[in-house]
PDB file of N, CA and C in Angstrom:
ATOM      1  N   UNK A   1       7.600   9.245  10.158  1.00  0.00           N
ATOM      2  CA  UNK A   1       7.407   8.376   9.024  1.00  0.00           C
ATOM      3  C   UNK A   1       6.865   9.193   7.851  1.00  0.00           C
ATOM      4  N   UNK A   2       7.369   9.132   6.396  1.00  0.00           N
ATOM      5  CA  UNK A   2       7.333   9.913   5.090  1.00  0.00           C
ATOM      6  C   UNK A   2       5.795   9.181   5.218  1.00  0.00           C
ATOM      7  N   UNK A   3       5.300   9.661   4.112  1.00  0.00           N
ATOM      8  CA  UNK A   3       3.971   8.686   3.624  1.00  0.00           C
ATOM      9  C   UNK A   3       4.246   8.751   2.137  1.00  0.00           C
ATOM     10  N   UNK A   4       4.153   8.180   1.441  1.00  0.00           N
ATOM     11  CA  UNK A   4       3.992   8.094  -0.357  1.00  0.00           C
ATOM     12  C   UNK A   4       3.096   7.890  -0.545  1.00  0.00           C
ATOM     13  N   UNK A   5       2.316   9.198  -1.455  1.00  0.00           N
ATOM     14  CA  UNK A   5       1.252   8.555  -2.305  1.00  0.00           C
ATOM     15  C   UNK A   5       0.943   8.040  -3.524  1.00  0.00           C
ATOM     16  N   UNK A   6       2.398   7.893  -3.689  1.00  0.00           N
ATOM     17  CA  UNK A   6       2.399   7.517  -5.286  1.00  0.00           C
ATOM     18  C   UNK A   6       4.091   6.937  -5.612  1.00  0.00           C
ATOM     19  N   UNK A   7       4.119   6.304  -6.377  1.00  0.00           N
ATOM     20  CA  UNK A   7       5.514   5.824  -7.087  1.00  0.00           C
ATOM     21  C   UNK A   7       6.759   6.696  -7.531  1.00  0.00           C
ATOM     22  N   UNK A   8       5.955   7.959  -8.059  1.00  0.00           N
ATOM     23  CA  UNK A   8       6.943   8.964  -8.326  1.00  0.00           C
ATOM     24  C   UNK A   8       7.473   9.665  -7.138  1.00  0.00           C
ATOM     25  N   UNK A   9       6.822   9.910  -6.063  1.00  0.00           N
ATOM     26  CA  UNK A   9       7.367  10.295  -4.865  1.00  0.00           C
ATOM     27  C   UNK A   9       8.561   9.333  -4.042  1.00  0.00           C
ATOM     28  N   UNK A  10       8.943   8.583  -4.591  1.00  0.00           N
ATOM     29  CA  UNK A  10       9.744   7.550  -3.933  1.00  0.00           C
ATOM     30  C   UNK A  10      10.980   8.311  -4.402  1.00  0.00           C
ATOM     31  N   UNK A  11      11.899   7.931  -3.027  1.00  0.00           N
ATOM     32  CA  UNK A  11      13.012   8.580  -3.560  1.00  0.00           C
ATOM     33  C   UNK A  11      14.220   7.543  -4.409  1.00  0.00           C
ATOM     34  N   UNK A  12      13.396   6.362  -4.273  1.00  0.00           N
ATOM     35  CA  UNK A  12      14.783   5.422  -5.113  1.00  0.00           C
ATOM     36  C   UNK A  12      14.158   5.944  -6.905  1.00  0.00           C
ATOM     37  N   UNK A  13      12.664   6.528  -6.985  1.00  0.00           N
ATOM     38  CA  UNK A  13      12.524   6.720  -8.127  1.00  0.00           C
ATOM     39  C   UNK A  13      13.093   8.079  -8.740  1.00  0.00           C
ATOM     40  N   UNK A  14      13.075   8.686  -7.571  1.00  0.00           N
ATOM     41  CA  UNK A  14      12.965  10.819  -8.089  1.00  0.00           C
ATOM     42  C   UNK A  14      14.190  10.915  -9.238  1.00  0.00           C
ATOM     43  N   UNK A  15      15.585  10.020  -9.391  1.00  0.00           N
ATOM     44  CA  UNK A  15      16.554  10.495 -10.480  1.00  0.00           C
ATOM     45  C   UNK A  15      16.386  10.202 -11.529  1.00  0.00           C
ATOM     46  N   UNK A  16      14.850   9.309 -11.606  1.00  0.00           N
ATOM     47  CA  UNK A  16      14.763   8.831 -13.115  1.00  0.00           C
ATOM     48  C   UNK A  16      14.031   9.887 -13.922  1.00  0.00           C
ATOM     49  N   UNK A  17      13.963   9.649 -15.338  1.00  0.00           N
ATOM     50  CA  UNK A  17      13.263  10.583 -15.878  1.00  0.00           C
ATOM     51  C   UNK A  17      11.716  10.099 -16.130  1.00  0.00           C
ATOM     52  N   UNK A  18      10.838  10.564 -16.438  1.00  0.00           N
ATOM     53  CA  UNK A  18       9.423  10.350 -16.054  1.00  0.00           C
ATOM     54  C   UNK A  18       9.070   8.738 -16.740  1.00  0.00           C
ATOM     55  N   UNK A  19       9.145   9.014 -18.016  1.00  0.00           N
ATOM     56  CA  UNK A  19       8.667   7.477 -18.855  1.00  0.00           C
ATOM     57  C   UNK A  19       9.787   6.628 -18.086  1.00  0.00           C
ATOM     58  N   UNK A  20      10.836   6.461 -17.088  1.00  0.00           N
ATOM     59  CA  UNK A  20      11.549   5.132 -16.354  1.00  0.00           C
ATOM     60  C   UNK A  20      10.845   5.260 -15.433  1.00  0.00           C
ATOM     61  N   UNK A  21      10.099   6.494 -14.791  1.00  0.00           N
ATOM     62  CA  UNK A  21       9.599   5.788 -13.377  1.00  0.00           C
ATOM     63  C   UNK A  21       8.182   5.323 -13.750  1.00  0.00           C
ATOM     64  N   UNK A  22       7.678   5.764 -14.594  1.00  0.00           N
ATOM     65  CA  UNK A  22       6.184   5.123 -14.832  1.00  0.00           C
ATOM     66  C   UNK A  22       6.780   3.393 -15.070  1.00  0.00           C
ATOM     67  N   UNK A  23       7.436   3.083 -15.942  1.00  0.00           N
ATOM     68  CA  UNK A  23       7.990   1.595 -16.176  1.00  0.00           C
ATOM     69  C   UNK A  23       8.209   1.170 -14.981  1.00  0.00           C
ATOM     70  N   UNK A  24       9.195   1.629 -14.375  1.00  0.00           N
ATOM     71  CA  UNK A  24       9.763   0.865 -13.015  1.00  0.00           C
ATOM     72  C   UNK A  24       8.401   0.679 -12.033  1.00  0.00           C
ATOM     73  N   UNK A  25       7.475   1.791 -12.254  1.00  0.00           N
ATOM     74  CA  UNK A  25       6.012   1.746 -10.950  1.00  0.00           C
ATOM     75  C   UNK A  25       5.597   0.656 -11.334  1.00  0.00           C
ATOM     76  N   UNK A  26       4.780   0.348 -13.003  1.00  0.00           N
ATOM     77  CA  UNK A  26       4.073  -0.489 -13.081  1.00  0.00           C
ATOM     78  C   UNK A  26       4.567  -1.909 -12.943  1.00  0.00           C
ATOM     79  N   UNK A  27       6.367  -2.096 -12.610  1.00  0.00           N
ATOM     80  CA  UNK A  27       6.796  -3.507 -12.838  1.00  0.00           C
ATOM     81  C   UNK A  27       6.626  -3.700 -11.137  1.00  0.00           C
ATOM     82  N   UNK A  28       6.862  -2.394 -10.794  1.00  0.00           N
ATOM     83  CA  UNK A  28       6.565  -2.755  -8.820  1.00  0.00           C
ATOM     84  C   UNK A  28       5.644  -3.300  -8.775  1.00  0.00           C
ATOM     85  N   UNK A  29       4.725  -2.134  -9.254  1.00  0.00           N
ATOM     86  CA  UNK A  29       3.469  -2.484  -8.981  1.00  0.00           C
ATOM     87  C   UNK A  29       2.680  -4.041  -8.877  1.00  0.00           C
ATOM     88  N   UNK A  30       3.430  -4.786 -10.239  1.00  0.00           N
ATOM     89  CA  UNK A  30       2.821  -6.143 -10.605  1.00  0.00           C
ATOM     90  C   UNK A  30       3.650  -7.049  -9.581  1.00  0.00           C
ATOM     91  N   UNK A  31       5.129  -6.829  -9.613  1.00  0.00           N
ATOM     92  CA  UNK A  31       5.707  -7.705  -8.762  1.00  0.00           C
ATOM     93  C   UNK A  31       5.002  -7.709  -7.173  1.00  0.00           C
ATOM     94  N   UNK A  32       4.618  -6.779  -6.543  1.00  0.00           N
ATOM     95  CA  UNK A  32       3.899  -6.554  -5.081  1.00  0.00           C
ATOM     96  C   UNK A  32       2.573  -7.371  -4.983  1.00  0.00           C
ATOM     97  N   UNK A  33       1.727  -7.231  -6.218  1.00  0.00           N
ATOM     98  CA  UNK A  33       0.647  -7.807  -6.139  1.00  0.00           C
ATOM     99  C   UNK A  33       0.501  -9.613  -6.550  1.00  0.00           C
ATOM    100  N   UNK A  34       1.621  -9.956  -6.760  1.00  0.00           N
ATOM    101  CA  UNK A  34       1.863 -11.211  -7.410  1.00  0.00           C
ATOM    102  C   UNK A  34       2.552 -11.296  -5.521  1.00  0.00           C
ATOM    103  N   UNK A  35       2.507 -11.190  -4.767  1.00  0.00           N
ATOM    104  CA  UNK A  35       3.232 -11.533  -3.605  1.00  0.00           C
ATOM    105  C   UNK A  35       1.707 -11.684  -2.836  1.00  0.00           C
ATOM    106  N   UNK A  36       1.685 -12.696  -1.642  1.00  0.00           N
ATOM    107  CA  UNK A  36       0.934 -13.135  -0.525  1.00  0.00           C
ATOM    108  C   UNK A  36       0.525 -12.383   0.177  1.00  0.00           C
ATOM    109  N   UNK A  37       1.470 -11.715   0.666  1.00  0.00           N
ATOM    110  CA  UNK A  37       1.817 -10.702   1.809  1.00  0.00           C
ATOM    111  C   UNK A  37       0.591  -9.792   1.407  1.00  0.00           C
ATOM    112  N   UNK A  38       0.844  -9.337  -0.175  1.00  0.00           N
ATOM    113  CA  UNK A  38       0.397  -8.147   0.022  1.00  0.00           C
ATOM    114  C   UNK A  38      -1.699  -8.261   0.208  1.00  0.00           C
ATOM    115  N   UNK A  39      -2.314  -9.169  -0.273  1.00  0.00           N
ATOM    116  CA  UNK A  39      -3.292 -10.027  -0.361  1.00  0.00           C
ATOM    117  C   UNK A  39      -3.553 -10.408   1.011  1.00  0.00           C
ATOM    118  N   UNK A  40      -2.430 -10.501   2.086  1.00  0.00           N
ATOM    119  CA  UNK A  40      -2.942 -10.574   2.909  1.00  0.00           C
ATOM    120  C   UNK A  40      -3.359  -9.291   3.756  1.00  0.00           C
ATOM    121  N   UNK A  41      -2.717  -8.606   3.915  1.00  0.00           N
ATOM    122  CA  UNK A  41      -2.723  -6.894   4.008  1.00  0.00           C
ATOM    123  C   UNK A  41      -4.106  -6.541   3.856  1.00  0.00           C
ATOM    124  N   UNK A  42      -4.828  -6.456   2.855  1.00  0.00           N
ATOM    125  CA  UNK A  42      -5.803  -6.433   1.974  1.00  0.00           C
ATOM    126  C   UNK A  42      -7.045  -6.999   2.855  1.00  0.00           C
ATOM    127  N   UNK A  43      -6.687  -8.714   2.700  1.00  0.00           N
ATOM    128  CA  UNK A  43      -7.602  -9.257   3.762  1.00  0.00           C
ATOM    129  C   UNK A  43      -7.712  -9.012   5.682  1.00  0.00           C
ATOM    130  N   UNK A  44      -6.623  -8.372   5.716  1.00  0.00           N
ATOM    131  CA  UNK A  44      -6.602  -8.301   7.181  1.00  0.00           C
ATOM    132  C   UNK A  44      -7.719  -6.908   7.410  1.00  0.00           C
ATOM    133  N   UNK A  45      -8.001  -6.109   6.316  1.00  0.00           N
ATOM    134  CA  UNK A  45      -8.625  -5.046   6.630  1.00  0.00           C
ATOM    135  C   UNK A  45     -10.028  -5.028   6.566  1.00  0.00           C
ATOM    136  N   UNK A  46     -10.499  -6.058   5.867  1.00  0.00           N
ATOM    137  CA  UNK A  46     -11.909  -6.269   5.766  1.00  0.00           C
ATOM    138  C   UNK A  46     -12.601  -6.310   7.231  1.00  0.00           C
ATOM    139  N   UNK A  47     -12.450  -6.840   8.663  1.00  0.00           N
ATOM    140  CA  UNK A  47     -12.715  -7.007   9.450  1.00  0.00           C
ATOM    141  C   UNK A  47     -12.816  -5.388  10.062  1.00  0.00           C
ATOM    142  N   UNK A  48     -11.799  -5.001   9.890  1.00  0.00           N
ATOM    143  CA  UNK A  48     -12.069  -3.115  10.263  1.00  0.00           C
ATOM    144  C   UNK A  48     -13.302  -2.573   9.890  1.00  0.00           C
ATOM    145  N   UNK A  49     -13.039  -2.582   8.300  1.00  0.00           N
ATOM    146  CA  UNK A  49     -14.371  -1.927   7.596  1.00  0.00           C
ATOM    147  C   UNK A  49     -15.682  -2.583   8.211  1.00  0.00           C
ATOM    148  N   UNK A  50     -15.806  -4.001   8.570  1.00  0.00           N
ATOM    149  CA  UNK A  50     -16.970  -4.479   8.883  1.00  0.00           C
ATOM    150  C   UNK A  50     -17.292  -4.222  10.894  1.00  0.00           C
ATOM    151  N   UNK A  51     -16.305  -3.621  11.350  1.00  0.00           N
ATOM    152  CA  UNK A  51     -16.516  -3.041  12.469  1.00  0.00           C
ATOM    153  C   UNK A  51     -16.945  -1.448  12.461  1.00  0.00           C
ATOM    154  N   UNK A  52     -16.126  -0.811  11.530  1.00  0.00           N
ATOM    155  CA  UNK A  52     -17.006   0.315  11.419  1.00  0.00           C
ATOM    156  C   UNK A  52     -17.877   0.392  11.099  1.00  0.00           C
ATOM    157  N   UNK A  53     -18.756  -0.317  10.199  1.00  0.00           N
ATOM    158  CA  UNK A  53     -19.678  -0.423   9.811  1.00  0.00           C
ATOM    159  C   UNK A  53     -20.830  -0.251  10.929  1.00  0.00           C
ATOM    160  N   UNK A  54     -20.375  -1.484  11.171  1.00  0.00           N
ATOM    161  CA  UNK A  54     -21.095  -1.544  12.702  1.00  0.00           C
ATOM    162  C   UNK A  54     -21.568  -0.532  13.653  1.00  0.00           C
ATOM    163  N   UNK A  55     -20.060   0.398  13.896  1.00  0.00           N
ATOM    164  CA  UNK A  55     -20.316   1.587  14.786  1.00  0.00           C
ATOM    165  C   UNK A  55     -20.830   2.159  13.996  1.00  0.00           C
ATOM    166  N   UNK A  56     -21.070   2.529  13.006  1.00  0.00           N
ATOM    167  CA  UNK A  56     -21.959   3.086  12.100  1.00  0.00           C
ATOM    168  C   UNK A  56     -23.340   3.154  12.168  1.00  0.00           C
ATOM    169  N   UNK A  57     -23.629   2.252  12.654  1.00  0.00           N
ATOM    170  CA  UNK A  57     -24.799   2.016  12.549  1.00  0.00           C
ATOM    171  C   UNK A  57     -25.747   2.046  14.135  1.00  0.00           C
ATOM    172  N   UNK A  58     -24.752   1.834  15.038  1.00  0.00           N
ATOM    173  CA  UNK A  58     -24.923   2.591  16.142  1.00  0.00           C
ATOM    174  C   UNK A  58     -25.557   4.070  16.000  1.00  0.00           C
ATOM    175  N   UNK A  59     -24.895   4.437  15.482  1.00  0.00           N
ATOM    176  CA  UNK A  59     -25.589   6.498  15.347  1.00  0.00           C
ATOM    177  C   UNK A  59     -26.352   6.518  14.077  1.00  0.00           C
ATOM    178  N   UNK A  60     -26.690   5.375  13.416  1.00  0.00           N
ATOM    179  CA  UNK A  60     -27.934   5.693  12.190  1.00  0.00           C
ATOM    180  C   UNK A  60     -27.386   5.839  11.081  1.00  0.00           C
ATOM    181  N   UNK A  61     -25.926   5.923  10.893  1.00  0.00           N
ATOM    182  CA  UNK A  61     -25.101   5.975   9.629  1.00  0.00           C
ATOM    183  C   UNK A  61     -24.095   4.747   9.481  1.00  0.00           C
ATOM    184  N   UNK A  62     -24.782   4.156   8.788  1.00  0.00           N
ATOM    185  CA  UNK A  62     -23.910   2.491   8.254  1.00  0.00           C
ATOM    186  C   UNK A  62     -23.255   2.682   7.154  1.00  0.00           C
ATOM    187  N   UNK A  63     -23.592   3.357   6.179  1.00  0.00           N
ATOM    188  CA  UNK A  63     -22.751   4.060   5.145  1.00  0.00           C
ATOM    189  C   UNK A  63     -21.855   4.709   5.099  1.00  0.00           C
ATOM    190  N   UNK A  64     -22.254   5.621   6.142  1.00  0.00           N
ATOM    191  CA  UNK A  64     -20.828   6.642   6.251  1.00  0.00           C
ATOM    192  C   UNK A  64     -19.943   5.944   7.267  1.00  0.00           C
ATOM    193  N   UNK A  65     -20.457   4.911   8.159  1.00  0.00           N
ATOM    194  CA  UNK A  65     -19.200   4.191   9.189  1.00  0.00           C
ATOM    195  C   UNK A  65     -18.402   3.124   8.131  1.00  0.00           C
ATOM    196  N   UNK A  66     -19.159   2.365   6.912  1.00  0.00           N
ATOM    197  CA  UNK A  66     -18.049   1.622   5.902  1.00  0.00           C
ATOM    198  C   UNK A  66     -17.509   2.644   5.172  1.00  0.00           C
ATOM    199  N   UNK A  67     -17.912   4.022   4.756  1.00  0.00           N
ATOM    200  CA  UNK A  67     -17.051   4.514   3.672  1.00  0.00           C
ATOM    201  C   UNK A  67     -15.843   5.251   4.945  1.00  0.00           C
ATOM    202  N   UNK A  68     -16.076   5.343   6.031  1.00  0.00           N
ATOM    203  CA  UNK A  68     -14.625   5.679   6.763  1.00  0.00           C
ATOM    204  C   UNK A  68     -13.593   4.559   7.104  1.00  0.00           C
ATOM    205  N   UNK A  69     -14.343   3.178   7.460  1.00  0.00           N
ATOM    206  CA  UNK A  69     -13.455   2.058   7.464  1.00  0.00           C
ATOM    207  C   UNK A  69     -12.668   1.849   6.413  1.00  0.00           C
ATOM    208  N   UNK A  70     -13.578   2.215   5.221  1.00  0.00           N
ATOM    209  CA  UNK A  70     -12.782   2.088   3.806  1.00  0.00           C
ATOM    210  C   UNK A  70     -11.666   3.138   3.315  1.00  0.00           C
ATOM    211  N   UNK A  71     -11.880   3.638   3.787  1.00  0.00           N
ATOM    212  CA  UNK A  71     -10.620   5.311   3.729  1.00  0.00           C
ATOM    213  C   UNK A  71      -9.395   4.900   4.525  1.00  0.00           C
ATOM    214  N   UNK A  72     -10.212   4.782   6.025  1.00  0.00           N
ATOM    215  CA  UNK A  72      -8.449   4.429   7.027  1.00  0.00           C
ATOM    216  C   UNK A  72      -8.249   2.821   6.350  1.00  0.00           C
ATOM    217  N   UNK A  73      -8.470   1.840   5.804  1.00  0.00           N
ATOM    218  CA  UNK A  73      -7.797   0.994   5.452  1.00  0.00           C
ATOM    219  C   UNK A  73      -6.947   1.204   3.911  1.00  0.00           C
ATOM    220  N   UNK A  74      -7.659   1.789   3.300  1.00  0.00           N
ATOM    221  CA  UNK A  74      -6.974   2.230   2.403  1.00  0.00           C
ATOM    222  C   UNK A  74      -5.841   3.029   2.142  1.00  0.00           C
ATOM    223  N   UNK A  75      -5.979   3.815   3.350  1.00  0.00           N
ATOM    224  CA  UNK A  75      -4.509   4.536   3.281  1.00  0.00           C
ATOM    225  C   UNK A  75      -3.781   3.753   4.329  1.00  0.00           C
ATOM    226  N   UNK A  76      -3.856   3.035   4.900  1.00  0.00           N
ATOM    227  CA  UNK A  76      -2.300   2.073   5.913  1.00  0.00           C
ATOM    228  C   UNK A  76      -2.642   1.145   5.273  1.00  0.00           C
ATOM    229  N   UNK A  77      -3.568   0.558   4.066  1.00  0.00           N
ATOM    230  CA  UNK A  77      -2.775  -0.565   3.407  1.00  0.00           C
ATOM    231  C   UNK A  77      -2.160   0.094   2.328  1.00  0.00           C
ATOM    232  N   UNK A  78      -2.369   1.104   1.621  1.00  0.00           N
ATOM    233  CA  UNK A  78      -1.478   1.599   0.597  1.00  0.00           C
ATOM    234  C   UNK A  78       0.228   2.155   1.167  1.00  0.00           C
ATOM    235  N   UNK A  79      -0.054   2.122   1.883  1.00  0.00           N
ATOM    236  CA  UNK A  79       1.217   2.535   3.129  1.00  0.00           C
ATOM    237  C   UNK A  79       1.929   1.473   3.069  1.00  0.00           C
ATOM    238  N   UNK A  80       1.688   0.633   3.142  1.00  0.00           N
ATOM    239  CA  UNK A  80       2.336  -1.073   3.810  1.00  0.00           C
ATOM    240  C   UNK A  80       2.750  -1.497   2.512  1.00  0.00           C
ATOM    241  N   UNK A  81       1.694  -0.822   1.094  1.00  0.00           N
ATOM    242  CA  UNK A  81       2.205  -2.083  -0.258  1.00  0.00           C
ATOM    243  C   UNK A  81       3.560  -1.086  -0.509  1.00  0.00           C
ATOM    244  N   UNK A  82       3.432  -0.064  -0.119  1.00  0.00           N
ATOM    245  CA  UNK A  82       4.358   1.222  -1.063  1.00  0.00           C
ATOM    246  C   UNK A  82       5.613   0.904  -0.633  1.00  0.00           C
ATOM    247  N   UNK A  83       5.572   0.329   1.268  1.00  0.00           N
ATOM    248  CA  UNK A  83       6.939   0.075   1.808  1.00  0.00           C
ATOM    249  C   UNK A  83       7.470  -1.590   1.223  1.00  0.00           C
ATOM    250  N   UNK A  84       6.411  -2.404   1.003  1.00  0.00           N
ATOM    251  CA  UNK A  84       6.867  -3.305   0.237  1.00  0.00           C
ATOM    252  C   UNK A  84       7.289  -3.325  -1.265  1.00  0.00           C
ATOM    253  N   UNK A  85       6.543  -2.327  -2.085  1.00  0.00           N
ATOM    254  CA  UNK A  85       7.437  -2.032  -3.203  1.00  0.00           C
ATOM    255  C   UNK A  85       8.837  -1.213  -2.821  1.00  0.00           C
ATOM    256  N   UNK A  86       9.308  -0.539  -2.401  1.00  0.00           N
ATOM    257  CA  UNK A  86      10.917   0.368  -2.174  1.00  0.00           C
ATOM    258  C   UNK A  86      11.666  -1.104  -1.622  1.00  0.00           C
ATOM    259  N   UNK A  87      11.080  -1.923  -1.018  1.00  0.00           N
ATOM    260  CA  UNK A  87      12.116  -2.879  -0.763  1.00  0.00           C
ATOM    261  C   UNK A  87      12.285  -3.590  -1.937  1.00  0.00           C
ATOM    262  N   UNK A  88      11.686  -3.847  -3.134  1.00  0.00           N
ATOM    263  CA  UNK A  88      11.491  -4.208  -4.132  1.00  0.00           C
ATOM    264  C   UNK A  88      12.517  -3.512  -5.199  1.00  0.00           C
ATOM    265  N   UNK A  89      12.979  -2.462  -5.189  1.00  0.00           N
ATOM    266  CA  UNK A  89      13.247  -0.831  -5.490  1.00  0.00           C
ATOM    267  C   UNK A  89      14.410  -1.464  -5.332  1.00  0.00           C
ATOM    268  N   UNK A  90      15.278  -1.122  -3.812  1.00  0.00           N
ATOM    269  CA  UNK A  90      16.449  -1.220  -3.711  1.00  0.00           C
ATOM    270  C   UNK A  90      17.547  -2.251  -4.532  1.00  0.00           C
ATOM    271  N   UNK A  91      18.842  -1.727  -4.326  1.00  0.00           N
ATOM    272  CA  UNK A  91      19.777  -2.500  -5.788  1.00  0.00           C
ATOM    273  C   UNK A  91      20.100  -4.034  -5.117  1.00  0.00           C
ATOM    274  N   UNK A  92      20.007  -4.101  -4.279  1.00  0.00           N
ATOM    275  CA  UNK A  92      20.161  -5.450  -3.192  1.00  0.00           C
ATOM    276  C   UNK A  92      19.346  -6.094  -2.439  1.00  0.00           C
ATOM    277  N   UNK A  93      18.283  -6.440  -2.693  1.00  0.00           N
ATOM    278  CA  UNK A  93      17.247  -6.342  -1.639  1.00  0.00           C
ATOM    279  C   UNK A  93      17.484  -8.424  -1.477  1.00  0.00           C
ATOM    280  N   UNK A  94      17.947  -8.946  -2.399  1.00  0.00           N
ATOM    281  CA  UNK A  94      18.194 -10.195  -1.902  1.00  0.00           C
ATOM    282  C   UNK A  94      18.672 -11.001  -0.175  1.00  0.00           C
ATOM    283  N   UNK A  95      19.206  -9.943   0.241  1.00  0.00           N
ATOM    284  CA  UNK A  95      20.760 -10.709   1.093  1.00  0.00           C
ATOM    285  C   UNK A  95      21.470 -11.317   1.103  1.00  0.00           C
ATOM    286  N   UNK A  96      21.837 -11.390  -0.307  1.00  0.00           N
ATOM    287  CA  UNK A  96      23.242 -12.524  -0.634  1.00  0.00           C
ATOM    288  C   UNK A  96      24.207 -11.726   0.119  1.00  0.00           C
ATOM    289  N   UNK A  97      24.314 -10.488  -0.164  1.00  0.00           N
ATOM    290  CA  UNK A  97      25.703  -9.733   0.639  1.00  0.00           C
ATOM    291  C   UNK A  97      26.146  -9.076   1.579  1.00  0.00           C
ATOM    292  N   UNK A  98      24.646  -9.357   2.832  1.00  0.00           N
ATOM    293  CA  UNK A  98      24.680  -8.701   3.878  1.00  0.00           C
ATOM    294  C   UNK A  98      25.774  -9.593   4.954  1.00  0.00           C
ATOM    295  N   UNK A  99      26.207  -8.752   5.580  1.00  0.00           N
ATOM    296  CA  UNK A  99      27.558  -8.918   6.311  1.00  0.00           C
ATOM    297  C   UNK A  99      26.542  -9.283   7.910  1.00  0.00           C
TER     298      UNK A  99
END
């Protein structure tokens, strides 16, 4: 599995020239966050962070067990919005014309 860390790394973006992919990121960008899904993503991770926390605090560090919950959720939810923006991306993503 690729990972993207960013919009310009996408390959439905790489043939554009720079000022179209910044446009095209920020319209992803808004269209993804105007979606449920992605909000829920978001909320599903809070429960992590508040378990690490926890183990955190097991060994005397509650700080450093939320700022690691907050890292691994942050990167597999930025993972999850990025694969929901490229579906966003693609020239068909409806299914009116899938066979």
């Amino acid at each position: 599995m690729r990972f993207y860390w960013s919009y310009k790394s996408l390959p439905e973006l790489s043939d554009l020239p720079v000022a179209e992919q910044r446009a095209a990121g920020r319209r992803v960008n808004w269209q993804v966050h105007e979606r449920w899904q992605t909000w829920a993503v978001y909320l599903a991770f809070l429960p992590f962070v508040l378990v690490c926390r926890w183990v955190g605090s097991f060994v005397g560090h509650e700080e450093i067990g939320t700022i690691v919950g907050v890292l691994i959720s942050a990167a597999i939810s930025g993972q999850i919005v990025v694969l929901m923006a490229r579906s966003l991306l693609k020239p068909n993503n409806s299914g009116a014309d899938r066979k």
